[in-house]
C-alpha atoms as a PDB file:
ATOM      1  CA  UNK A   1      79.528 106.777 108.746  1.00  0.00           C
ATOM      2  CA  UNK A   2      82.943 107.738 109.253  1.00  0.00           C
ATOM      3  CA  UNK A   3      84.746 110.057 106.378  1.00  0.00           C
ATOM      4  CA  UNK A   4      88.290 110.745 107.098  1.00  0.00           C
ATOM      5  CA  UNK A   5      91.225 112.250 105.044  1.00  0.00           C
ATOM      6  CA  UNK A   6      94.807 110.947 105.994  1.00  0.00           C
ATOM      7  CA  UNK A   7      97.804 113.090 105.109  1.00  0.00           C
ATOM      8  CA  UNK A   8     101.632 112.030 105.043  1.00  0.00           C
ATOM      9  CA  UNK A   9     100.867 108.300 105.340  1.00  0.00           C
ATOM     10  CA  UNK A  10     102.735 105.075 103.980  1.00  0.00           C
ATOM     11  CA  UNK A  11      99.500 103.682 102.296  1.00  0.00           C
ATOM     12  CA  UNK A  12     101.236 100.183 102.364  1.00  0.00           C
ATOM     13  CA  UNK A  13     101.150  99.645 106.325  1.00  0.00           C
ATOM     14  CA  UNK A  14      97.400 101.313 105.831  1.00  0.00           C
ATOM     15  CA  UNK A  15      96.295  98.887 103.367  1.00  0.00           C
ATOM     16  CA  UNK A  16      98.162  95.797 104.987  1.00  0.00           C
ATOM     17  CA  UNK A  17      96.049  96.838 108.009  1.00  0.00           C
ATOM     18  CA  UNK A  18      92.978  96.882 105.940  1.00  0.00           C
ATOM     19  CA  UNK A  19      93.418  93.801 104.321  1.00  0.00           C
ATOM     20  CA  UNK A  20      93.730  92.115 107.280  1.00  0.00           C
ATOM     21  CA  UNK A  21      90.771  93.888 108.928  1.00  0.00           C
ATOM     22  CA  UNK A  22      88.277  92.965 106.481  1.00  0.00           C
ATOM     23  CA  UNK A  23      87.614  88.844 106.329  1.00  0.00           C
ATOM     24  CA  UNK A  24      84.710  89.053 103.519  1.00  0.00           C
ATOM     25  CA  UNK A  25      85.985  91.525 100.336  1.00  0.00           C
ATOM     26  CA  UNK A  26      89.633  92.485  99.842  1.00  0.00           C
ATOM     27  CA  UNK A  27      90.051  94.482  96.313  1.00  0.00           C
ATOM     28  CA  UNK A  28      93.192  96.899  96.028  1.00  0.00           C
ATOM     29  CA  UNK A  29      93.539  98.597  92.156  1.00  0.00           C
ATOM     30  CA  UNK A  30      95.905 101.389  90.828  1.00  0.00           C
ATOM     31  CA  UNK A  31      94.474 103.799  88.289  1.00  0.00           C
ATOM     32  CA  UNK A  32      96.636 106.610  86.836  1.00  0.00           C
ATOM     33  CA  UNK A  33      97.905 108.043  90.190  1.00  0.00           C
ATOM     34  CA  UNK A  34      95.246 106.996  92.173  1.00  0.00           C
ATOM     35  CA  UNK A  35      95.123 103.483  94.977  1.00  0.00           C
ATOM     36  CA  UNK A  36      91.885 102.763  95.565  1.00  0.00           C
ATOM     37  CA  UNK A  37      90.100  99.826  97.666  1.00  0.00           C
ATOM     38  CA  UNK A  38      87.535  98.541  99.011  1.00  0.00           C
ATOM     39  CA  UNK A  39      87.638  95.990 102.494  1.00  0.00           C
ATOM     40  CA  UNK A  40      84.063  94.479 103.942  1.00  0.00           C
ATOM     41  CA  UNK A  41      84.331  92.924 107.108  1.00  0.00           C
ATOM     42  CA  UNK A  42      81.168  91.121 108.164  1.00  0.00           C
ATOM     43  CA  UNK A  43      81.025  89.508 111.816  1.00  0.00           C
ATOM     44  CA  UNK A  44      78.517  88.473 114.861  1.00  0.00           C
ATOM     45  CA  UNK A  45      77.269  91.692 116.792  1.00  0.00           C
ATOM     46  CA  UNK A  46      76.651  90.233 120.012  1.00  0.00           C
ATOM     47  CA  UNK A  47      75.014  92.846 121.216  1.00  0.00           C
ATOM     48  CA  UNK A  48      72.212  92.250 118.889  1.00  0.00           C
ATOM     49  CA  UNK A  49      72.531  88.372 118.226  1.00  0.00           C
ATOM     50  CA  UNK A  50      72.705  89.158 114.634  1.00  0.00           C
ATOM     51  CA  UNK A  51      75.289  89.547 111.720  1.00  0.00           C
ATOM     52  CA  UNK A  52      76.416  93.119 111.040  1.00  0.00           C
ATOM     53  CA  UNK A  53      79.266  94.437 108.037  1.00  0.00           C
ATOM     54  CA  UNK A  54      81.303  97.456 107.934  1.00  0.00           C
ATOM     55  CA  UNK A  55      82.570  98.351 104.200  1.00  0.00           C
ATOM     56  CA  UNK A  56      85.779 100.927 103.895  1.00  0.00           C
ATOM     57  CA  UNK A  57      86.448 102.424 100.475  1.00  0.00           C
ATOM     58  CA  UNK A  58      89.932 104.179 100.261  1.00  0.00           C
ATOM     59  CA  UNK A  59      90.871 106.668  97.734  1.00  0.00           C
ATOM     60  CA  UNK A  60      94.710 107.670  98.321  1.00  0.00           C
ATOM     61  CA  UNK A  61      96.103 110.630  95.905  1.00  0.00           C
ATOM     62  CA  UNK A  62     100.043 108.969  95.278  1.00  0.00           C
ATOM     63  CA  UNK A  63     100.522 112.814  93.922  1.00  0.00           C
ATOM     64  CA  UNK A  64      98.988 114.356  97.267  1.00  0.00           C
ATOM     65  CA  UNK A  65     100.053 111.847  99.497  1.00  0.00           C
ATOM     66  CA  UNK A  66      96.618 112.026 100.888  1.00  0.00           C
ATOM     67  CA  UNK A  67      94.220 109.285 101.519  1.00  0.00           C
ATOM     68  CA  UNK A  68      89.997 109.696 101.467  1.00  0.00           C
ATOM     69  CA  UNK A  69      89.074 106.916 104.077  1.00  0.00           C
ATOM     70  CA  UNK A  70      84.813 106.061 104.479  1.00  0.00           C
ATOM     71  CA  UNK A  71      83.753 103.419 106.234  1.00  0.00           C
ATOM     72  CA  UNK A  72      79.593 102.754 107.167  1.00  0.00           C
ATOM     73  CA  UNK A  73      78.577  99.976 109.311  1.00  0.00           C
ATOM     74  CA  UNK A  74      75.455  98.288 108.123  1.00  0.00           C
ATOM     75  CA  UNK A  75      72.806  95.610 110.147  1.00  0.00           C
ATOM     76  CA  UNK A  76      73.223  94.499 113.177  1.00  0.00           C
ATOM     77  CA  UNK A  77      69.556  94.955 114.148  1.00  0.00           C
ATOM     78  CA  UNK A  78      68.235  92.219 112.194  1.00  0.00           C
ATOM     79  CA  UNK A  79      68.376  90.437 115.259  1.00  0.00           C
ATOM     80  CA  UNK A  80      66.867  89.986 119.154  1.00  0.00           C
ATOM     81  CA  UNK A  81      64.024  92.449 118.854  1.00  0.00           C
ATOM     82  CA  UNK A  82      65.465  94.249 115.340  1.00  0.00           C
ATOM     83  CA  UNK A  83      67.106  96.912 117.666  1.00  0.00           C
ATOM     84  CA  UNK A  84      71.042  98.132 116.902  1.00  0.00           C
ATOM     85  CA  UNK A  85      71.924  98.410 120.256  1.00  0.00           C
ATOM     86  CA  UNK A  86      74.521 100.819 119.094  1.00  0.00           C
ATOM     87  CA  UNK A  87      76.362  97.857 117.156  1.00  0.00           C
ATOM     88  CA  UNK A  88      77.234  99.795 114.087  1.00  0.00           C
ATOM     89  CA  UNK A  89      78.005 102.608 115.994  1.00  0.00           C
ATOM     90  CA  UNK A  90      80.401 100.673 117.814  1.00  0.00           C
ATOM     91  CA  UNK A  91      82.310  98.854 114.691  1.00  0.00           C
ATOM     92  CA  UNK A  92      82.664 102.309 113.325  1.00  0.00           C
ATOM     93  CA  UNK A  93      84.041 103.655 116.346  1.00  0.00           C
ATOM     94  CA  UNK A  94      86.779 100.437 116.835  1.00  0.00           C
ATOM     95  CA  UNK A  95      88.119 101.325 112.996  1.00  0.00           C
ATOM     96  CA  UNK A  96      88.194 105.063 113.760  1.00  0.00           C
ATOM     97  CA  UNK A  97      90.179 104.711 117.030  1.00  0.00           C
ATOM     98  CA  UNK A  98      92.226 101.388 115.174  1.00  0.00           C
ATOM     99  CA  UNK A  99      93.444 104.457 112.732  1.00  0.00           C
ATOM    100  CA  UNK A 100      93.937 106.797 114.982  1.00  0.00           C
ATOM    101  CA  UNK A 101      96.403 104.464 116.978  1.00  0.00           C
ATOM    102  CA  UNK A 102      98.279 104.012 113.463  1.00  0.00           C
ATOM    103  CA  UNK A 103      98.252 107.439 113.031  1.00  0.00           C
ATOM    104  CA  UNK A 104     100.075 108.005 116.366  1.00  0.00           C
ATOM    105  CA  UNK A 105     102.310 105.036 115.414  1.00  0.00           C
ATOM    106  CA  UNK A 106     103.799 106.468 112.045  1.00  0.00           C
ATOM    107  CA  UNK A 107     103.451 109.890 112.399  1.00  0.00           C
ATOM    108  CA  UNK A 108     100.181 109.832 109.803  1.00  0.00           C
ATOM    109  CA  UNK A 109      97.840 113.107 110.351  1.00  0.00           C
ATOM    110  CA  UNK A 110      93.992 112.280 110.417  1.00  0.00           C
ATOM    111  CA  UNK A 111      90.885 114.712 110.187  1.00  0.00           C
ATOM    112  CA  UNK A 112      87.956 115.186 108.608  1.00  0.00           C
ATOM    113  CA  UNK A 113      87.253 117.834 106.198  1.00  0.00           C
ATOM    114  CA  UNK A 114      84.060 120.365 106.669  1.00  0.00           C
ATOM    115  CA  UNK A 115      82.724 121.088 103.635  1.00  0.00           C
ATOM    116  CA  UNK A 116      81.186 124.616 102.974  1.00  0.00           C
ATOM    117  CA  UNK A 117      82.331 126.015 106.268  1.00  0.00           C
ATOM    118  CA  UNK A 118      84.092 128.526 107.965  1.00  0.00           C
ATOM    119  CA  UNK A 119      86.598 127.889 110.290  1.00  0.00           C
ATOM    120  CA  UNK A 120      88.527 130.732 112.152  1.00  0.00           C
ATOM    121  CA  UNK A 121      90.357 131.208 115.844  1.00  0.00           C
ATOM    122  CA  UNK A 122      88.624 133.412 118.349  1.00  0.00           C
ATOM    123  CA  UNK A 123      90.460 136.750 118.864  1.00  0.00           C
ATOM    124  CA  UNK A 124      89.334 136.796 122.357  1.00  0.00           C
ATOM    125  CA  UNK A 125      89.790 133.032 124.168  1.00  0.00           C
ATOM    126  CA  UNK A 126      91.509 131.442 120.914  1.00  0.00           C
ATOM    127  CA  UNK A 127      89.287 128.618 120.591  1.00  0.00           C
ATOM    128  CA  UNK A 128      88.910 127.540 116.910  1.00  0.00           C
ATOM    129  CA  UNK A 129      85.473 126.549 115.768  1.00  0.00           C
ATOM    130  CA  UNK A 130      83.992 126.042 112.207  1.00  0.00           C
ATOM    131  CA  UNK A 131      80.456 127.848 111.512  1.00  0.00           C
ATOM    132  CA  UNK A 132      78.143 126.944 108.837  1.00  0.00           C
ATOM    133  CA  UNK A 133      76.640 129.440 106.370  1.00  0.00           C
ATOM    134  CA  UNK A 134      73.593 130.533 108.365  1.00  0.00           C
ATOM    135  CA  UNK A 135      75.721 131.341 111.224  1.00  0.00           C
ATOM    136  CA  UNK A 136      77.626 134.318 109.636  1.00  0.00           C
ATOM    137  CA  UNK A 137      76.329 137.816 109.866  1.00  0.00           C
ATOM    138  CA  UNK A 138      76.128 139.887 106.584  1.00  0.00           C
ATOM    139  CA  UNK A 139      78.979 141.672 107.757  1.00  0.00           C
ATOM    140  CA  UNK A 140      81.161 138.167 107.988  1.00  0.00           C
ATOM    141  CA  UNK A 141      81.417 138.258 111.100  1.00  0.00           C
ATOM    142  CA  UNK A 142      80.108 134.976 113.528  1.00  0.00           C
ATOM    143  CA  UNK A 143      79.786 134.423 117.308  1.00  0.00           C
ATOM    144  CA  UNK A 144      82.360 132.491 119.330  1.00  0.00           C
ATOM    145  CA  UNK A 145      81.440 129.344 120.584  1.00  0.00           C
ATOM    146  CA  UNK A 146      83.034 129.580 123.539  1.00  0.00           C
ATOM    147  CA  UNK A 147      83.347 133.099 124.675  1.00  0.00           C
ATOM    148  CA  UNK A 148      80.469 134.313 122.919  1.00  0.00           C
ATOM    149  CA  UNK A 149      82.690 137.174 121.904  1.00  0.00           C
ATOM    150  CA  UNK A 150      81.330 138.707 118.144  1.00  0.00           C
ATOM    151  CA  UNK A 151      84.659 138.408 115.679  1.00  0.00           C
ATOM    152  CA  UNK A 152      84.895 138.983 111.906  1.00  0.00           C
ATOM    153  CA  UNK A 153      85.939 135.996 110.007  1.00  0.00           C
ATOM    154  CA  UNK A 154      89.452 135.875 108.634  1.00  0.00           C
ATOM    155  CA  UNK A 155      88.559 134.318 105.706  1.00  0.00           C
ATOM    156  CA  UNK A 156      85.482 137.183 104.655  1.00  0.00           C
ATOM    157  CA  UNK A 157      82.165 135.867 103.328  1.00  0.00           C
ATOM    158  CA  UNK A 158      83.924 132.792 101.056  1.00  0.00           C
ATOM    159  CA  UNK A 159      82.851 129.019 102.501  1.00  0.00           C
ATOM    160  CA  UNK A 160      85.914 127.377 102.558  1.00  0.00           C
ATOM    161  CA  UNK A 161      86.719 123.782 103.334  1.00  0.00           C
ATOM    162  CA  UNK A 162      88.082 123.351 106.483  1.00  0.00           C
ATOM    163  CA  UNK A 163      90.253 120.588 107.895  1.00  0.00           C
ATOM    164  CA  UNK A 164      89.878 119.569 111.531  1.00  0.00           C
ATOM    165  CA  UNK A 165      92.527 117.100 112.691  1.00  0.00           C
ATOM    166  CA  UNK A 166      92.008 114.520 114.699  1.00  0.00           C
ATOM    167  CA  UNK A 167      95.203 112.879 114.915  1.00  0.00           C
END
């Protein structure tokens, strides 16, 4: 399943793209100040000989100017053998990277958000990592994942969403 949040986008080139993405369910609505739709797309995974979907619900804030993307692929191992072959994995992945390359194109920022984590920059080597709940010491502080360097958490003992950008 991809879950993505897209900030400072023109939700009209996103949902042209959609809508001409998805060949099976097309369904754009306006509520208050919320666009919301839903696109299926439904083709031949040759990889598995049978038919596989991929469904995208989008949620875009018109206040925020942010956009809640989620898309899951589903069959594609009905078929030869009722084995995926990594055919869902793969429609997922073409969408994500299609997004991305609109993102690049229009100057759109893409991530994901972590829920209930931590995220902070390394004092020592500056990598930035997120860390779960179970990885912080009572005293807040966590483990670098790339120095292995001990560090107190900017942030204290509060989970915090954070937002890792992709794009």
């Amino acid at each position: 399943m991809i879950e993505l949040v897209i900030r400072n986008l023109d939700i009209d080139v996103l949902l042209a793209f959609l809508q001409e993405y998805a060949k099976d369910m097309k369904k754009v609505w306006q509520c208050g100040n919320m666009v919301n739709g839903v696109f299926v797309r439904s083709e031949l995974a040759l990889r598995t000989v049978s038919e596989q979907s991929i469904t995208i619900v989008v949620r875009h804030s018109v206040e925020k100017d942010e956009c809640e993307l989620d898309a899951l692929a589903t069959g594609g191992g009905a078929g030869l053998l009722r084995i995926d072959w990594g055919a869902m994995g793969a429609a997922e992945s073409s969408l994500q990277k299609e997004i991305l390359r609109l993102a690049g194109l229009y100057g759109w920022e893409v991530g994901r958000i972590h829920k209930g984590t931590k995220g902070s920059g390394c004092p020592f080597c500056g990598a930035h990592y997120t860390y779960s709940q179970d990885q912080v010491q009572k005293d807040g502080s966590v483990r670098c994942q790339n120095c292995n360097k001990m560090f107190p958490l900017a942030s204290g003992n509060r989970s915090e969403d954070y937002f890792e950008r992709l794009a």
